[in-house]
C-alpha atoms as a PDB file:
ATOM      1  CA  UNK A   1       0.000   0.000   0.000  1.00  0.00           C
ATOM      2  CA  UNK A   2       2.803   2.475   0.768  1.00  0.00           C
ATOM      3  CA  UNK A   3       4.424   1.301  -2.458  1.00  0.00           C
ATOM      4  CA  UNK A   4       1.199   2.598  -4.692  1.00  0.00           C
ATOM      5  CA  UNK A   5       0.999   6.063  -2.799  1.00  0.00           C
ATOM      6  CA  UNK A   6       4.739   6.824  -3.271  1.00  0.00           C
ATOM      7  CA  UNK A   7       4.144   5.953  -6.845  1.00  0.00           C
ATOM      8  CA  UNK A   8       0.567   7.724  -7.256  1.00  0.00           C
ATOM      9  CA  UNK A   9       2.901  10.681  -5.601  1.00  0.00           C
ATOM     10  CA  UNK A  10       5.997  10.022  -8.478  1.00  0.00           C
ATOM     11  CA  UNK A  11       3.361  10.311 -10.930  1.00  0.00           C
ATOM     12  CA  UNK A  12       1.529  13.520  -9.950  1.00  0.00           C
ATOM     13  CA  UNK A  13       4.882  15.195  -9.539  1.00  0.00           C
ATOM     14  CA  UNK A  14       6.563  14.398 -13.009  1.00  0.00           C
ATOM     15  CA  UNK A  15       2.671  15.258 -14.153  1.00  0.00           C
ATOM     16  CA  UNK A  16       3.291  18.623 -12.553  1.00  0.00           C
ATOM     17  CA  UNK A  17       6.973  18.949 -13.783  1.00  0.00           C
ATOM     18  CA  UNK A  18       6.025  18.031 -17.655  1.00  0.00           C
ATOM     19  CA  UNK A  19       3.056  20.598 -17.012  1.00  0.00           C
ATOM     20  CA  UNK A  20       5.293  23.245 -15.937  1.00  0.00           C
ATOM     21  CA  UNK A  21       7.824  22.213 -18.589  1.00  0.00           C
ATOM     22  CA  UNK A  22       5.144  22.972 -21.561  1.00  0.00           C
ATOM     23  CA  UNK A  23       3.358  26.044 -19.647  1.00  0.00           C
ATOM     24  CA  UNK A  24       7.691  27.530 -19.796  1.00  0.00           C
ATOM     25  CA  UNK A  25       7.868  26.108 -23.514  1.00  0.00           C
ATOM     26  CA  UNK A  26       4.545  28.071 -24.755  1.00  0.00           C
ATOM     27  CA  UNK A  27       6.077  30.961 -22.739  1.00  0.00           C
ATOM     28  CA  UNK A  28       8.951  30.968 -24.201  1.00  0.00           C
ATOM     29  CA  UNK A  29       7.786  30.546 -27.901  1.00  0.00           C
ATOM     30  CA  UNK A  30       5.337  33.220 -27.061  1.00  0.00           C
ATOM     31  CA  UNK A  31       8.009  35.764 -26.412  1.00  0.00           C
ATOM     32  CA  UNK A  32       9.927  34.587 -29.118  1.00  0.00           C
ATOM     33  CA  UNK A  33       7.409  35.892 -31.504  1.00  0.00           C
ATOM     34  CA  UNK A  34       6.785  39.350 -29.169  1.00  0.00           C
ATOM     35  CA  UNK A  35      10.500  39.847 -29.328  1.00  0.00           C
ATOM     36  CA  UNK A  36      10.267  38.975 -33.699  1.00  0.00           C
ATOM     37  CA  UNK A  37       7.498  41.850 -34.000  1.00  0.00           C
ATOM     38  CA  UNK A  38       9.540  43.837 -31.703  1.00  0.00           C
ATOM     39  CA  UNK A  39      12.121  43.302 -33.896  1.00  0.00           C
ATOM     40  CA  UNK A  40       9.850  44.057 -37.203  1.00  0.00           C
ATOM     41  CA  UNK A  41       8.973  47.589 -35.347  1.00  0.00           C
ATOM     42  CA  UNK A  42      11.997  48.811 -34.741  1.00  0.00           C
ATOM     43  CA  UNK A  43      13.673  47.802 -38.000  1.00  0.00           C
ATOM     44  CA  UNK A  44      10.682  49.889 -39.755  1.00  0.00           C
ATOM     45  CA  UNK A  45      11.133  52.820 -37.176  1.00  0.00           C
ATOM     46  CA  UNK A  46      14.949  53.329 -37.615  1.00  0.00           C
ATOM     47  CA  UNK A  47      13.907  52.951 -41.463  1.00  0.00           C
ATOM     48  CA  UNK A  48      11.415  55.600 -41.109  1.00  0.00           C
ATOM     49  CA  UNK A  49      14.183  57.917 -39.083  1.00  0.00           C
ATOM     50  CA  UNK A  50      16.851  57.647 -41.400  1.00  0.00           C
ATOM     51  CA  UNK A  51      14.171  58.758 -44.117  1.00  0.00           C
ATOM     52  CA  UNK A  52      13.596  61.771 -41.792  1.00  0.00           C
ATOM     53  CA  UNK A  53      17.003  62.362 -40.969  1.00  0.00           C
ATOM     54  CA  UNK A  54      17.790  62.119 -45.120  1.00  0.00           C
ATOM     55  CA  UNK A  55      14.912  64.901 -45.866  1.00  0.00           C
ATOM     56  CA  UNK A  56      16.109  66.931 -42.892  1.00  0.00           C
ATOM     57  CA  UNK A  57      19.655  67.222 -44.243  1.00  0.00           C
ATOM     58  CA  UNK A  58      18.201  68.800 -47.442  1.00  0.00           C
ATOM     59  CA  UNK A  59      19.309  72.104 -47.461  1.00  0.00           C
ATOM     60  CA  UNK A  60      16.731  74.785 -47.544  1.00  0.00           C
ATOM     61  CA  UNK A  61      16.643  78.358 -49.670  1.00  0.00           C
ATOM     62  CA  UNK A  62      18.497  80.824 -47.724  1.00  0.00           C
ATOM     63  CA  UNK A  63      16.687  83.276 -46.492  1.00  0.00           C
ATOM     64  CA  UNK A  64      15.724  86.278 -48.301  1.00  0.00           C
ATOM     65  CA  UNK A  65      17.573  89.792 -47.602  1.00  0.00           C
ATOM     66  CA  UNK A  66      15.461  92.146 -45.029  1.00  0.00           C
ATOM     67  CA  UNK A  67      15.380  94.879 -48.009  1.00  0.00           C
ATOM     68  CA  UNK A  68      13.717  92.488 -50.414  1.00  0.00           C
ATOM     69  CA  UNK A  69      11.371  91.326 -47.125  1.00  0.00           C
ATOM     70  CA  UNK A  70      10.268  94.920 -46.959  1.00  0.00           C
ATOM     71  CA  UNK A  71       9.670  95.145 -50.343  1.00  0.00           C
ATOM     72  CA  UNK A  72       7.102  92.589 -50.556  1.00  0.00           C
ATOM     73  CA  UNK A  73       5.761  93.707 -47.420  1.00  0.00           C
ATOM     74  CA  UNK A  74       5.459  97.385 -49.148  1.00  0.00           C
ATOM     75  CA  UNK A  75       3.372  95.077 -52.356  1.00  0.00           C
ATOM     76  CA  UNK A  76       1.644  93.077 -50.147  1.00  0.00           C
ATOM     77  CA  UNK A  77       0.410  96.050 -48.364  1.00  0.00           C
ATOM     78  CA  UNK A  78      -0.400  98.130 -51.859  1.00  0.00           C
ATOM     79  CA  UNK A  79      -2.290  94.890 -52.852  1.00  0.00           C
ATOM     80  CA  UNK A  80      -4.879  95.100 -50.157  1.00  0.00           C
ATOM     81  CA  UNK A  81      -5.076  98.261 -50.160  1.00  0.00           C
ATOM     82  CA  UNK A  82      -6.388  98.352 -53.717  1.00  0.00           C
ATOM     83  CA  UNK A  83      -8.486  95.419 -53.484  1.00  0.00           C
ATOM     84  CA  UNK A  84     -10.121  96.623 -50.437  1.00  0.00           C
ATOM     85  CA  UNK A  85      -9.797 100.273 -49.899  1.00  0.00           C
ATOM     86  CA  UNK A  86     -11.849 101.427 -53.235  1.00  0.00           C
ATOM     87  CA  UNK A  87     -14.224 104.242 -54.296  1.00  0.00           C
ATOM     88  CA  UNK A  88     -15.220 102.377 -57.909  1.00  0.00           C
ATOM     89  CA  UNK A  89     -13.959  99.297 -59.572  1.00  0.00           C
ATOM     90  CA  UNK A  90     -12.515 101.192 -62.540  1.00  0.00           C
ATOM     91  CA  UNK A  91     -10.397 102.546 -59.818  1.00  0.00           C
ATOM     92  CA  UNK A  92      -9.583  99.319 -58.108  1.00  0.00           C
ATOM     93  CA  UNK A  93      -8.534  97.509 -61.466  1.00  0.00           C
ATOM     94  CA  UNK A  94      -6.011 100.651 -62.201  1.00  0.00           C
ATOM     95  CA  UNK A  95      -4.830 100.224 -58.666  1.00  0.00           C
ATOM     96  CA  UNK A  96      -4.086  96.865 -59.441  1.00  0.00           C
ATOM     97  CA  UNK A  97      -2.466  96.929 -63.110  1.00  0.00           C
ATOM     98  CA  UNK A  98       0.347  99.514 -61.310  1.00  0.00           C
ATOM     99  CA  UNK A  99       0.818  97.070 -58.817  1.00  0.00           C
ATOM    100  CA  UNK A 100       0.643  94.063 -60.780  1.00  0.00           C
END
């Protein structure tokens, strides 16, 4: 009788161990395939940032002198002042054909 218990007891606990062994293997393949897509991410990412980084060392127009700033300021200024600062349209339109 104390034979079968110790060997009822033998069995549970390698049914336990092989349980535990599987429950690790499934965990293990599971983070196997988070640590792939991980992977996947990151490899896009970095792509995407070196795309970024290539656009960003583009070089862009310098900047335009402050006289030539003022001067389409001055326009910009003559422009809405013709198109909304008007006592006829015949006056408007010459307002604008000087400008333009």
């Amino acid at each position: 009788m104390k034979n079968k218990v110790v060997i009822v007891i033998a069995v549970v606990f390698v049914l336990f161990l092989i349980s535990r062994l599987i429950s690790v293997t499934n965990s293990n393949d599971a983070l196997q395939v988070r640590n792939q897509k991980n992977e996947k991410e990151s490899k896009a990412k970095d792509s995407e940032l070196k795309k970024f980084r290539s656009l960003a060392k583009v070089e862009e127009e310098p900047a335009k002198p402050l006289d030539e700033m003022k001067t389409i300021k001055d326009i910009n200024y003559q422009l809405m002042e013709a198109l909304f600062a008007y006592d006829s349209l015949e006056k408007r339109d010459q307002k604008m054909s000087l400008i333009c």
